[in-house]
Each structure stands twice: as structure tokens, then as C-alpha cells.
Protein backbone atom coordinates (compact mmCIF):
# COMPACT_ATOMS: atom_id res chain seq x y z
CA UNK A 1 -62.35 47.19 -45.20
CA UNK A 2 -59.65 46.87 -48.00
CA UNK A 3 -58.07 44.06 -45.79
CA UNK A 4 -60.74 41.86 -44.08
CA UNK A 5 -62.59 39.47 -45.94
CA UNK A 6 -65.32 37.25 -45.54
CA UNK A 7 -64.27 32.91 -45.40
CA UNK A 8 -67.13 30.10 -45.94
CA UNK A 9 -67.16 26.87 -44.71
CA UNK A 10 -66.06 25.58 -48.75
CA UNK A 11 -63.40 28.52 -48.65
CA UNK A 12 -61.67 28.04 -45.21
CA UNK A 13 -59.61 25.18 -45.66
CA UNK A 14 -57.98 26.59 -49.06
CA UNK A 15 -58.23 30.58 -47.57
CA UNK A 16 -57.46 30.02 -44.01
CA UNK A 17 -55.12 26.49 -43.41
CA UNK A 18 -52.97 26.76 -46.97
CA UNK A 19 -52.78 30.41 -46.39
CA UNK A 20 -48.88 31.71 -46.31
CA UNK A 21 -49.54 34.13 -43.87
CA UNK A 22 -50.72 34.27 -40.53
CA UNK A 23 -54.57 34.46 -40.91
CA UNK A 24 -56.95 35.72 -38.18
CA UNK A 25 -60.21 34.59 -38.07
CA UNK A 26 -63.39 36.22 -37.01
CA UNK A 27 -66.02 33.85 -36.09
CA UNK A 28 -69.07 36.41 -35.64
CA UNK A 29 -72.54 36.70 -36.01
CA UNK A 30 -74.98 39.58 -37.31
CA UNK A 31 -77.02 39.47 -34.19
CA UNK A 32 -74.09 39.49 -31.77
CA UNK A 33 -73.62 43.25 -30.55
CA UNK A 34 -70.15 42.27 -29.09
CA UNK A 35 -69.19 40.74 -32.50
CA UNK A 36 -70.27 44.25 -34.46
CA UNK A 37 -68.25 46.38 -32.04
CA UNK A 38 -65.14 44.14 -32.93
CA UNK A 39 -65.34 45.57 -36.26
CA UNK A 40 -63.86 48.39 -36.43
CA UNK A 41 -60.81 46.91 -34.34
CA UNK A 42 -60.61 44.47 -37.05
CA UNK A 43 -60.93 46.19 -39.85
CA UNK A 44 -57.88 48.76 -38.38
CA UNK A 45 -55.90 45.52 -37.58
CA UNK A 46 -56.26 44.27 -41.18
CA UNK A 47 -54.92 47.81 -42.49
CA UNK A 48 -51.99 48.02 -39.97
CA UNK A 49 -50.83 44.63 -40.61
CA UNK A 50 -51.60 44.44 -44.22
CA UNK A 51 -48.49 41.88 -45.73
CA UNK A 52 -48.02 40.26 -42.62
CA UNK A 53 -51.32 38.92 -41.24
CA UNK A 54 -54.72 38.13 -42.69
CA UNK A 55 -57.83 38.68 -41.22
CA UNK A 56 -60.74 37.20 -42.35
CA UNK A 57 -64.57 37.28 -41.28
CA UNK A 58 -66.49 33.64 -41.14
CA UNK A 59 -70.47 34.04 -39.71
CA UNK A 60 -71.19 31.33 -37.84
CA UNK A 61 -74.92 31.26 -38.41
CA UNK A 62 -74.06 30.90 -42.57
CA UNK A 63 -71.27 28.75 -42.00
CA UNK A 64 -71.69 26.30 -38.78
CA UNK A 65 -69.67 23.41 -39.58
CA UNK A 66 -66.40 25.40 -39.54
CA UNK A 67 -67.57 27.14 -36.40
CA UNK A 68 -68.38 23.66 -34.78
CA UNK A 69 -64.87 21.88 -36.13
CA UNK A 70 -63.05 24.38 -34.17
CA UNK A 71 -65.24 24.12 -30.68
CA UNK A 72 -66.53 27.61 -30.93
CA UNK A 73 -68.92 28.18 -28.40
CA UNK A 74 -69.02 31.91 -27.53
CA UNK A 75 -69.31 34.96 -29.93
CA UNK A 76 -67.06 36.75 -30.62
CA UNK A 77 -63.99 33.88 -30.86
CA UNK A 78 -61.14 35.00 -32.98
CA UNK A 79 -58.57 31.78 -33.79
CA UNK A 80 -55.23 32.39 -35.22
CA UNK A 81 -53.83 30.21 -37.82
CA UNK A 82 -50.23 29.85 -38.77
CA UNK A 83 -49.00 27.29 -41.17
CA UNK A 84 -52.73 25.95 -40.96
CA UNK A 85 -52.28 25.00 -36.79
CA UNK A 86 -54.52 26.70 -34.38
CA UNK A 87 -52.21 28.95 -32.54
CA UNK A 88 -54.29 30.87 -30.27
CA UNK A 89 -57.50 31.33 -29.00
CA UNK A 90 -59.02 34.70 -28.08
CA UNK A 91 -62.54 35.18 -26.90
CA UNK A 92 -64.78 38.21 -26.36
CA UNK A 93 -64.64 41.67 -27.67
CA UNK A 94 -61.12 43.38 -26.20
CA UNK A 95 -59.08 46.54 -27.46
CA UNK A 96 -56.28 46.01 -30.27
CA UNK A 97 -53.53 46.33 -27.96
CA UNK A 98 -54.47 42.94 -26.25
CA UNK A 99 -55.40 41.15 -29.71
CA UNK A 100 -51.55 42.51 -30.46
CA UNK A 101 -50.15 41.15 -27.33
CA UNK A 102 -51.14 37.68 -28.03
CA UNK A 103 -50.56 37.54 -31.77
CA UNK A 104 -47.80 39.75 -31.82
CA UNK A 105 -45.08 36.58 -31.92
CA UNK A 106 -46.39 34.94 -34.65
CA UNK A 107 -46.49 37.53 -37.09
């Protein structure tokens, strides 16, 4: 888990919208079994694409005003970021390849 760290609401504007890479964020929850199975897939994507894309972890139960900002309404929601825009929206637990396929371009 060398890659993937954890954002706060007070750290995602300066770790997340200023950041110079593409940064994927997590928005998860302990108690979400979906959002713990995305875990691993995230922590391999972090390692794989270490230098060209961050991936961060924010829990929406600890952090809910970043979570709300951004319209999140189901668990788990990952949001890309690139040059601090909202570039895609991916919801539910799915495989790497498909995270891949729809981040793929930006990175």
C-alpha cells in the first residue's frame, strides 16, 4: 500500500485538485463490503501506475463534505481528477481492466 493514500476533507483540495498528476479517488466507507473488496484492485493499480497516476483513499463517513461537493451518492464511487477537473465517474466495485479502460486516456 506503498502507493495509495488516505485524503481528508482539509487535504483534498491541496492533495487531489493542485495535484500534477492524474489522481484517483476512492470515496469508501469501512462498513461498505463492496468498498473493502476494491482494495486490493486499488492498491495493485497504485503500484502499476506509480509516476503516472495517484490514487488516493477519502472515507466518506470521516470526511462528508468532500463526499457531498462531488454528488456522491453510492459506495464505492471512484472520481478521476486531472488538472483539478472531474474527468470521470466510475461507480461500484469492477475488475482493473475496466477501471483501465476508462482512465486509460488520461494518464
Amino acid at each position: 500500500m506503498a502507493h495509495l493514500h488516505e485524503v481528508t476533507d482539509a487535504s483534498f483540495e491541496q492533495q487531489v485538485l493542485q495535484a500534477e498528476l492524474p489522481t484517483l479517488v476512492d470515496f469508501w466507507a469501512k462498513w461498505c463490503a463492496p468498498c473493502r473488496s476494491m482494495g486490493p484492485i486499488l492498491e495493485k493499480l497504485a503500484d502499476e501506475q506509480a509516476g503516472k497516476l495517484q490514487v488516493v483513499k477519502l472515507d466518506v463517513q470521516a470526511n462528508p463534505d468532500t463526499a457531498a461537493r462531488h454528488e456522491v451518492m453510492n459506495l464505492p464511487t471512484l472520481l478521476l481528477f486531472v488538472g483539478g477537473e472531474m474527468r470521470e465517474r466510475l461507480g461500484g466495485a469492477m475488475p482493473l481492466a475496466r477501471i483501465m479502460q476508462k482512465i486509460g486516456p488520461y494518464l
